[in-house]
N, C-alpha and C. Protein backbone atom coordinates (compact mmCIF):
# COMPACT_ATOMS: atom_id res chain seq x y z
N UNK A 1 117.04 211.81 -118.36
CA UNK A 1 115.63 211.80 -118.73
C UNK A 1 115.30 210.57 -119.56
N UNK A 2 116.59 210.53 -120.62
CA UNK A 2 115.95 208.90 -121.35
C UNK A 2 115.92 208.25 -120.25
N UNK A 3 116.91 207.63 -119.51
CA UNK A 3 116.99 206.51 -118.33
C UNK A 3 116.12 206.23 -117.85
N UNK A 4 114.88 207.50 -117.29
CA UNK A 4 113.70 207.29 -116.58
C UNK A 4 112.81 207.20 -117.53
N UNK A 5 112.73 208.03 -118.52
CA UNK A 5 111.44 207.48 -119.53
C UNK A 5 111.64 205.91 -119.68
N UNK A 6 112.79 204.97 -119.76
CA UNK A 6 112.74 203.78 -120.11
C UNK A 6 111.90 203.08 -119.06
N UNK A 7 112.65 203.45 -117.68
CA UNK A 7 112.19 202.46 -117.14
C UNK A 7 110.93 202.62 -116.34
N UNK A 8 110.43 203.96 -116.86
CA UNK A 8 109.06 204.05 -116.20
C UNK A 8 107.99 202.96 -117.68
N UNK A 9 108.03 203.21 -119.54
CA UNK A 9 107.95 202.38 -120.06
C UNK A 9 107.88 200.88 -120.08
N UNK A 10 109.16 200.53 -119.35
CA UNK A 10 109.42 199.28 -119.80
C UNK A 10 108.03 198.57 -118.30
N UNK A 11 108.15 199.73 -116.91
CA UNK A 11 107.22 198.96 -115.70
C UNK A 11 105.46 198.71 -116.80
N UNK A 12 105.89 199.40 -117.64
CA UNK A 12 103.84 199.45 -118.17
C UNK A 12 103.83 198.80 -119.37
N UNK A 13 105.04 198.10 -120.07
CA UNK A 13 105.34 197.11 -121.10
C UNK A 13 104.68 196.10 -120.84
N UNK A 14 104.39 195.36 -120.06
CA UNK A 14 103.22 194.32 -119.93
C UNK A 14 102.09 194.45 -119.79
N UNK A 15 101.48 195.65 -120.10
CA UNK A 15 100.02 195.52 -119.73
C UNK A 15 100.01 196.22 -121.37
N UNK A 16 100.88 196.82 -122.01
CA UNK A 16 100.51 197.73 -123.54
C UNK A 16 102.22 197.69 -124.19
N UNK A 17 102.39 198.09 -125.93
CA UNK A 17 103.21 198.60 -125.73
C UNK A 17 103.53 200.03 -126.28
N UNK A 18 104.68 200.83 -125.81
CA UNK A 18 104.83 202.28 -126.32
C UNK A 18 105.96 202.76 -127.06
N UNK A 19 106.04 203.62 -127.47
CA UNK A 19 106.69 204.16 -128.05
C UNK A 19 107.77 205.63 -127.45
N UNK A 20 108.78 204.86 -127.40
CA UNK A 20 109.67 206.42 -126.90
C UNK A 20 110.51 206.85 -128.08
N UNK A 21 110.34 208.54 -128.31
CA UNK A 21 110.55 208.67 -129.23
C UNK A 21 111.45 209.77 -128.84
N UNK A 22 112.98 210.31 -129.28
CA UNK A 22 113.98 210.71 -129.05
C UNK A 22 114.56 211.71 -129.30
N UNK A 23 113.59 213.34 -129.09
CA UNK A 23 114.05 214.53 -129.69
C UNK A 23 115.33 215.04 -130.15
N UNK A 24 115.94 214.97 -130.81
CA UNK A 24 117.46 215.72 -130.66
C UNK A 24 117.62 216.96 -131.35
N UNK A 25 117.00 217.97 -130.73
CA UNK A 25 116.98 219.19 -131.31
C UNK A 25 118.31 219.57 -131.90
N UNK A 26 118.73 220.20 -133.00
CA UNK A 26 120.14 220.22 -133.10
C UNK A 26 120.69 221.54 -132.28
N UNK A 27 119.68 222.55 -131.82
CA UNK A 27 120.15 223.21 -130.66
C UNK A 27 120.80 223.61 -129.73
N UNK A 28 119.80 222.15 -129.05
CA UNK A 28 120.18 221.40 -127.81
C UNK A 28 121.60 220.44 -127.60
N UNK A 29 121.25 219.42 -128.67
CA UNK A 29 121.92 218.16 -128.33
C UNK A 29 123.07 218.90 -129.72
N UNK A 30 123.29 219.54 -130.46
CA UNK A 30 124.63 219.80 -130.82
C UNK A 30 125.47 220.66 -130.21
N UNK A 31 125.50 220.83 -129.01
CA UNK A 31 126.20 221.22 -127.86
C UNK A 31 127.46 219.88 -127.54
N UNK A 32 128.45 220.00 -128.01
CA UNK A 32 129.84 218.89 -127.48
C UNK A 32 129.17 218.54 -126.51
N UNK A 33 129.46 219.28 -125.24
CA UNK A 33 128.92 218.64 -123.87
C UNK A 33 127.86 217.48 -123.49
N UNK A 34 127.00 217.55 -124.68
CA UNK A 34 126.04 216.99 -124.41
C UNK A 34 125.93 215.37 -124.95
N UNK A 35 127.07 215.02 -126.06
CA UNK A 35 127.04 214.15 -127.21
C UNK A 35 127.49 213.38 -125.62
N UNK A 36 128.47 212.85 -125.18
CA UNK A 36 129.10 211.92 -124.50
C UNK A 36 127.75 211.27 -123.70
N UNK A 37 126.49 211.91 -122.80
CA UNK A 37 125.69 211.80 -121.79
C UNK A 37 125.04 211.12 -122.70
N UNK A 38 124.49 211.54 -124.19
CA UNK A 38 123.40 210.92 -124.91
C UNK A 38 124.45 209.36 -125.67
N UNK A 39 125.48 209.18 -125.77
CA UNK A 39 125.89 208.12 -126.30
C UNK A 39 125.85 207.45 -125.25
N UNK A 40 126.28 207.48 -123.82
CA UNK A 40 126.50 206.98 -122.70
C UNK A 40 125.63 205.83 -122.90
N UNK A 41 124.28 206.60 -122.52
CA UNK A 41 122.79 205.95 -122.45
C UNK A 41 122.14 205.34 -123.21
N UNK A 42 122.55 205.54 -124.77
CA UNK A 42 122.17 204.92 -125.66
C UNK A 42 123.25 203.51 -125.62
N UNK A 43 124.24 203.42 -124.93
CA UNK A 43 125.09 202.46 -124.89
C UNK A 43 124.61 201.43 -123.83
N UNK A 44 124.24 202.18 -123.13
CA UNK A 44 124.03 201.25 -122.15
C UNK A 44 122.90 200.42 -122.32
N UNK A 45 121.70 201.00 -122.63
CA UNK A 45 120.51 200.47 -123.43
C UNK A 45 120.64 198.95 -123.77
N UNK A 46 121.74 199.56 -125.26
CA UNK A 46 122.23 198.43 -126.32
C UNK A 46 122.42 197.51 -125.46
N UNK A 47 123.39 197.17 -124.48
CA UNK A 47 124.22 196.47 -124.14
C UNK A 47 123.13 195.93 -122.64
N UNK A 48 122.16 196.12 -122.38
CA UNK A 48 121.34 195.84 -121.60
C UNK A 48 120.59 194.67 -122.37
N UNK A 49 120.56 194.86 -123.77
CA UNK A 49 119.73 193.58 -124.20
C UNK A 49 118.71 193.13 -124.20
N UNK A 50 117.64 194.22 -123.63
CA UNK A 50 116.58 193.80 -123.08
C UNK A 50 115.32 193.71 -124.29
N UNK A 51 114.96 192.04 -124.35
CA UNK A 51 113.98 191.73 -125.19
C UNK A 51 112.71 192.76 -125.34
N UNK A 52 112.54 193.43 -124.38
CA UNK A 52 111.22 194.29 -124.90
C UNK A 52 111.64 196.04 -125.23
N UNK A 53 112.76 196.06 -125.60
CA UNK A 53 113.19 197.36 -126.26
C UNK A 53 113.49 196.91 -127.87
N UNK A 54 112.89 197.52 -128.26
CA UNK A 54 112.70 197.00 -129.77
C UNK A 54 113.25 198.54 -130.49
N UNK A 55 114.53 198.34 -131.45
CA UNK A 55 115.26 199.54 -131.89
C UNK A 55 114.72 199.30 -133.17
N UNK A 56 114.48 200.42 -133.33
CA UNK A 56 113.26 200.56 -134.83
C UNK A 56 113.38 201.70 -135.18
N UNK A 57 112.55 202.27 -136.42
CA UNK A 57 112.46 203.22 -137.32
C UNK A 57 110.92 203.73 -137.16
N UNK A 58 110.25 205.07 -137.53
CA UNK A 58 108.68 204.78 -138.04
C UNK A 58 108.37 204.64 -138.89
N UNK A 59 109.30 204.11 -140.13
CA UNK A 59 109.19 203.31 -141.02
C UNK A 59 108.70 201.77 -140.48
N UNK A 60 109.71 201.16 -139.85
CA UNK A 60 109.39 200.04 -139.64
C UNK A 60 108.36 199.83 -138.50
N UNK A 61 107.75 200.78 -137.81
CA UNK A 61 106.59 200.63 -136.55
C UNK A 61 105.37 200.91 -137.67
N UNK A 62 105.13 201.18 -138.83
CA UNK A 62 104.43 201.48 -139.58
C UNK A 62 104.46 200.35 -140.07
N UNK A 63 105.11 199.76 -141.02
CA UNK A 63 105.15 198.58 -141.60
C UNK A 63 104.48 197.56 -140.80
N UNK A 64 104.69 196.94 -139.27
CA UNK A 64 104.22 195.99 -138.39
C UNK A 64 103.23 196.15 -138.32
N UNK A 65 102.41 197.37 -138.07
CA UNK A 65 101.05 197.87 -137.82
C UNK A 65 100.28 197.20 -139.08
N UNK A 66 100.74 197.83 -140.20
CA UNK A 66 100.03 197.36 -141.28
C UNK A 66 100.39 195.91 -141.23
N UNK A 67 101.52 195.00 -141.58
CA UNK A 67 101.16 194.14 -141.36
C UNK A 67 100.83 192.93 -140.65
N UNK A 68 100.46 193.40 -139.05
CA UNK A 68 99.84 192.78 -138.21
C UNK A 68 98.18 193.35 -138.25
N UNK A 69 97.52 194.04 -139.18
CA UNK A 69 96.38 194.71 -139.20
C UNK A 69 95.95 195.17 -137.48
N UNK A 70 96.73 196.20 -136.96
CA UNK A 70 96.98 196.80 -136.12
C UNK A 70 96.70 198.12 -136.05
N UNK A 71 96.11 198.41 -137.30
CA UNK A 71 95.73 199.84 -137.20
C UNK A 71 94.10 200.24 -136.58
N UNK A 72 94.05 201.50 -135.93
CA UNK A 72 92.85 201.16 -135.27
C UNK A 72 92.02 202.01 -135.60
């Protein structure tokens, strides 16, 4: 599901940009089984490099806003 949220994102990254934001219920995702699939992808990401994935905080997507006076 991340895989496709990215790259349906990244096709509409040139016209806006968005925000994917990364539930990890501890539920869900503290299931063993599940840790290996979510590191996988988050690895691969990394190592993809791709200039318009920007690894951030909403600390720091807050901070830019304010200081690019981006708030609307």
């Amino acid at each position: 599901m991340i895989r496709a949220a990215v790259t349906q994102l990244l096709s509409e990254s040139d016209r806006r940009p968005s925000v994917l934001g990364i539930a990890l219920h501890p539920y869900i995702m503290g299931q063993a089984h599940r840790v290996p699939a979510l590191a996988g992808i988050l690895q691969e990401l990394r190592e993809a490099n791709d200039p318009r994935i920007w690894w951030t905080t909403a600390g720091a997507i807050a901070e830019h806003v304010e200081a690019h006076d981006l708030a609307v």
